[in-house]
Protein backbone atom coordinates (compact mmCIF):
# COMPACT_ATOMS: atom_id res chain seq x y z
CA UNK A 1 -141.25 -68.16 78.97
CA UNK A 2 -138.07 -67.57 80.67
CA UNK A 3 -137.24 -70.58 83.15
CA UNK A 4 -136.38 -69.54 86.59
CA UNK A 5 -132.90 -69.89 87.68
CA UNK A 6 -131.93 -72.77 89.52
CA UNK A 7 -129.86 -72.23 92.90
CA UNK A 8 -127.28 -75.04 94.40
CA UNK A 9 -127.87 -75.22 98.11
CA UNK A 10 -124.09 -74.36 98.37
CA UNK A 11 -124.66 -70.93 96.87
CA UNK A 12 -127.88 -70.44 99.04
CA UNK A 13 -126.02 -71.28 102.12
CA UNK A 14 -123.29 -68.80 100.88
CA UNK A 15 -126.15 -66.17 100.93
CA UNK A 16 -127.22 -67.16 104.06
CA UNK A 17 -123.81 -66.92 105.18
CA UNK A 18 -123.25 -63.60 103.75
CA UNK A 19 -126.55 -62.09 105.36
CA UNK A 20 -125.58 -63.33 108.86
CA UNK A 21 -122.57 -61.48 108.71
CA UNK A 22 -124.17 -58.43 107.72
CA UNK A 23 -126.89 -58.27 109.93
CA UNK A 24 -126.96 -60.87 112.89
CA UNK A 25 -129.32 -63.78 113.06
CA UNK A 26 -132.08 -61.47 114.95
CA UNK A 27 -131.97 -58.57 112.51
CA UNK A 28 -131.23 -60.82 109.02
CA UNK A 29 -134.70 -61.30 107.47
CA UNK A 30 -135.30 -63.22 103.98
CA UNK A 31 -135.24 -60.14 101.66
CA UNK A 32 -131.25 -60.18 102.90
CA UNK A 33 -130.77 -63.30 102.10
CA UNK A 34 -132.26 -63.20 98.96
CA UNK A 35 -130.29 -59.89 97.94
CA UNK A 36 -127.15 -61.66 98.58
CA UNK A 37 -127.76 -64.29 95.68
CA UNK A 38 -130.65 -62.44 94.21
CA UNK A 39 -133.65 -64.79 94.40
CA UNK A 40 -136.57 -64.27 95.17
CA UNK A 41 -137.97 -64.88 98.93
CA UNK A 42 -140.90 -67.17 97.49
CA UNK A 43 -138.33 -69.17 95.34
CA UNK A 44 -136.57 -69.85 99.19
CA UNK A 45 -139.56 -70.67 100.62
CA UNK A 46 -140.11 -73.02 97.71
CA UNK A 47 -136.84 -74.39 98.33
CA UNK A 48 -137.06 -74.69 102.08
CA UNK A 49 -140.88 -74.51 103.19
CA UNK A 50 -139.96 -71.93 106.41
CA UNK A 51 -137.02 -69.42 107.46
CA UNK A 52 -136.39 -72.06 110.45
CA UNK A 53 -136.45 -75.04 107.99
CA UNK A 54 -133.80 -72.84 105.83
CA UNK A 55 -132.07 -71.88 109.12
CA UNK A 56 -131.55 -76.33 110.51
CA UNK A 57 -130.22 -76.99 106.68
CA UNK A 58 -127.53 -74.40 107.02
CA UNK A 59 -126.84 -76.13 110.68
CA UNK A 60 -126.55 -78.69 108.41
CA UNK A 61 -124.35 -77.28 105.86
CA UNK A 62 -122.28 -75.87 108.73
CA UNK A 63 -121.74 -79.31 109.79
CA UNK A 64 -120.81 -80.87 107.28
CA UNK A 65 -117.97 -78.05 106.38
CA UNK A 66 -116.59 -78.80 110.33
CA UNK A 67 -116.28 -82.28 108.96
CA UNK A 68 -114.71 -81.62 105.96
CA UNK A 69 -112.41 -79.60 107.79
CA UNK A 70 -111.23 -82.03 110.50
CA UNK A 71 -111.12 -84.80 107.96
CA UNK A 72 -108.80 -82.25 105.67
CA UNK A 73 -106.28 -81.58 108.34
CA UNK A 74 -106.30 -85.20 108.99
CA UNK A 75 -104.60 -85.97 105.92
CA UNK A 76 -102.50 -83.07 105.71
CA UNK A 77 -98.79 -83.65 106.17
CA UNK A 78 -98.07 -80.85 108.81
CA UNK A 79 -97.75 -81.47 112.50
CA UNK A 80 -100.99 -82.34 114.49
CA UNK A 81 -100.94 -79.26 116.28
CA UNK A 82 -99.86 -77.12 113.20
CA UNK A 83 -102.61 -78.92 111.39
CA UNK A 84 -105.01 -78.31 114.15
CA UNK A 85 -104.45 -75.02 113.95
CA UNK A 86 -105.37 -74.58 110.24
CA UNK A 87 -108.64 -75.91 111.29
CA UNK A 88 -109.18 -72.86 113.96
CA UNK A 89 -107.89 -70.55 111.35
CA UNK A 90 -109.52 -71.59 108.12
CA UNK A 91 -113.33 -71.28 110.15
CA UNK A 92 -112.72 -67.16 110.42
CA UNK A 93 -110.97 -67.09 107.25
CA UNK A 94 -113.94 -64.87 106.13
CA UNK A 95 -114.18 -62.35 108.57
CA UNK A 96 -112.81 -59.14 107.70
CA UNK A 97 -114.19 -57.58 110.50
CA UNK A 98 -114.78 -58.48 114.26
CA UNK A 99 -118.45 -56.85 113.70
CA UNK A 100 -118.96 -59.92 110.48
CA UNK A 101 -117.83 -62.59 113.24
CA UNK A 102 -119.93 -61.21 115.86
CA UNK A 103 -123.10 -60.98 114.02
CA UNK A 104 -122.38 -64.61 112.34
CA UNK A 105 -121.77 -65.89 115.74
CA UNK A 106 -124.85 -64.81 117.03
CA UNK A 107 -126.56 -67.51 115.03
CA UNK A 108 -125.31 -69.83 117.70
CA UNK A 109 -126.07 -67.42 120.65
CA UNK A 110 -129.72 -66.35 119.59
CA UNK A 111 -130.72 -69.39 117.92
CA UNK A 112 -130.88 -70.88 121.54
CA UNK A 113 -134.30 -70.24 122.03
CA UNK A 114 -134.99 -73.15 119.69
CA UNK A 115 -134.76 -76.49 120.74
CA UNK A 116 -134.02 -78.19 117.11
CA UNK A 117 -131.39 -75.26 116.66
CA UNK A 118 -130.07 -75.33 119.35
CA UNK A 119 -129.69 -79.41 119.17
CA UNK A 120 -127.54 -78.54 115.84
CA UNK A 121 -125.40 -76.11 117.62
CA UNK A 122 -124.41 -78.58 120.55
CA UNK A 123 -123.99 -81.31 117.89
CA UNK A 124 -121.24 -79.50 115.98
CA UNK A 125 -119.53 -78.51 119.28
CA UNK A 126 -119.05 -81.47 120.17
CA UNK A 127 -117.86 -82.74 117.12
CA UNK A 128 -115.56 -79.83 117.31
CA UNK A 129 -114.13 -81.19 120.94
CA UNK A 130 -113.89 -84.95 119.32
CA UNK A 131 -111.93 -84.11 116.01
CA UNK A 132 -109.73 -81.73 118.58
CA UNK A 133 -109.24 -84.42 121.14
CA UNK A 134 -108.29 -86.87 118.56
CA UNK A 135 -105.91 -84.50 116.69
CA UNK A 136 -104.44 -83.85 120.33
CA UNK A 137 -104.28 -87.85 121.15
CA UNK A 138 -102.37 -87.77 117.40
CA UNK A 139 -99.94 -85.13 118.36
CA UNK A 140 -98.77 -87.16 121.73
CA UNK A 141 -98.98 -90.44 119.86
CA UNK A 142 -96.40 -88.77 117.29
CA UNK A 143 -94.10 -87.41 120.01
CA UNK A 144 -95.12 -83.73 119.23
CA UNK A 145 -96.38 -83.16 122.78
CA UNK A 146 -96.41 -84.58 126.21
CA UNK A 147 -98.71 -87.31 127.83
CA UNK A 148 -101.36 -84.71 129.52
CA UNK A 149 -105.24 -84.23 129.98
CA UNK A 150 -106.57 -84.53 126.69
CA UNK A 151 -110.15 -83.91 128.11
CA UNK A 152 -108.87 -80.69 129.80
CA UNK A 153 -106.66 -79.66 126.81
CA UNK A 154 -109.22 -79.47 124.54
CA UNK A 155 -111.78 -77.92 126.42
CA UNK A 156 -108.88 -75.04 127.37
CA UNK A 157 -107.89 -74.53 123.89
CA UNK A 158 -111.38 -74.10 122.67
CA UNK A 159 -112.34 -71.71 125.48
CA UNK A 160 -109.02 -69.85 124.30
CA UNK A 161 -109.82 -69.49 120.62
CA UNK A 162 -113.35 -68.23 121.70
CA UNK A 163 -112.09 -65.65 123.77
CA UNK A 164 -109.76 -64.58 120.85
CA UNK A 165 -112.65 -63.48 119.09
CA UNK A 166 -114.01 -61.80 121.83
CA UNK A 167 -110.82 -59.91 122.24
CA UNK A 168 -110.71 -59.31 118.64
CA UNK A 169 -113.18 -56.75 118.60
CA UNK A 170 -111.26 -54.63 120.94
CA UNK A 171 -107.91 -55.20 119.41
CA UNK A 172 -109.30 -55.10 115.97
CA UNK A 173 -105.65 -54.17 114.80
CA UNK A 174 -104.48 -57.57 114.98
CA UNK A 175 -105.87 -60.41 113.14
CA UNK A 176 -107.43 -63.51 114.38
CA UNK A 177 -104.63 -65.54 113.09
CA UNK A 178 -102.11 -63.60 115.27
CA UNK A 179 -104.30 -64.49 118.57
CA UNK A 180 -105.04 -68.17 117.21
CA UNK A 181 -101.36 -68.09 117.28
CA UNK A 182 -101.00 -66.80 120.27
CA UNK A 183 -103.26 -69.17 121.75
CA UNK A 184 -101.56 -71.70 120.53
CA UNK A 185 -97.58 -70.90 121.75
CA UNK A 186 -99.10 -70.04 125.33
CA UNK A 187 -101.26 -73.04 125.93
CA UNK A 188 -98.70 -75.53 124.26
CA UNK A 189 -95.23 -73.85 125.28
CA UNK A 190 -95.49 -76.04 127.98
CA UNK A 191 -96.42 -79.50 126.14
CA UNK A 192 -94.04 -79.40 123.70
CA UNK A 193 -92.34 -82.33 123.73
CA UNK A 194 -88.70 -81.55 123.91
CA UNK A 195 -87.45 -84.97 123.11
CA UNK A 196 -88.71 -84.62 119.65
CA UNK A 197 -86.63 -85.33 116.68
């Protein structure tokens, strides 16, 4: 008898990954998931118990990657704010499409409705603001920028990249990295320390 083959959760969460970009978390069911990595549903449920139980250990997953990320760009060598940056940047590196980041992103929107989701979601967000603010607090500590509003600075830089993605799908002939970029010289054109070495 032919043993069934054994799934990582990093290659499920890939799947999971893949299907949300494809479909949108209130059109993706388990058969998409499953086609992505080509499983079968029951051997997910096996795995997981429930969609929703598959659904908080991607949250998870998610998570831990944002971690992993920040912690990254903490010991990279480039400037805080170039490093930040990467951060921004690497999370879309993915999307081909502004229809892949839309449906993905949904996850986050539609997933709202649930209180344990949507406790996940407002986790990572805020671990999202702390790891910026203390990249930020980094960059004035190194001379790179000026004293300012940390608080404020993050929260405006955030609410920029999120809009970039918005105004990706109606300028889908640039790339994200162009309006991360752009982001980026607008909102610290003005911070840049110009007593810097």
């Amino acid at each position: 008898m032919v043993r069934p083959r054994e799934f990582q959760d990093e290659a499920i969460f890939d799947g999971v990954y893949r299907a949300l970009c494809k479909k949108g978390y209130g059109q993706v069911a388990l058969t998409d998931i499953t086609h992505e990595m080509h499983i079968s549903p029951a051997a997910l449920m096996k795995r997981f118990g429930s969609k929703k139980n598959m659904f908080l250990a991607y949250s998870d997953y998610v998570i831990e990657l944002t971690r992993q990320a920040f912690h990254e760009a903490s010991l990279s060598d480039q400037p805080r704010i170039d490093a930040l940056k990467a951060v921004f940047k690497h999370s879309t590196s993915r999307m081909s499409h502004p229809v892949e980041l839309a449906n993905h992103t949904s996850f986050y929107l539609e997933s709202t409705a649930d209180p344990d989701l949507l406790e996940k979601t407002q986790y990572r967000l805020r671990l999202i603001d702390e790891f910026t603010r203390q990249m930020l607090n980094q960059a004035i500590t190194n001379n790179e920028i000026i004293p300012c509003d940390i608080a404020s600075l993050s929260r405006v830089l955030q609410a920029a990249i999120s809009g970039a993605m918005l105004i990706w799908i109606k300028e889908s002939n640039r790339s994200l990295d162009e309006l991360f970029d752009e982001c980026f010289d607008v909102i610290f054109a003005s911070l840049t320390n110009s007593d810097k070495p």
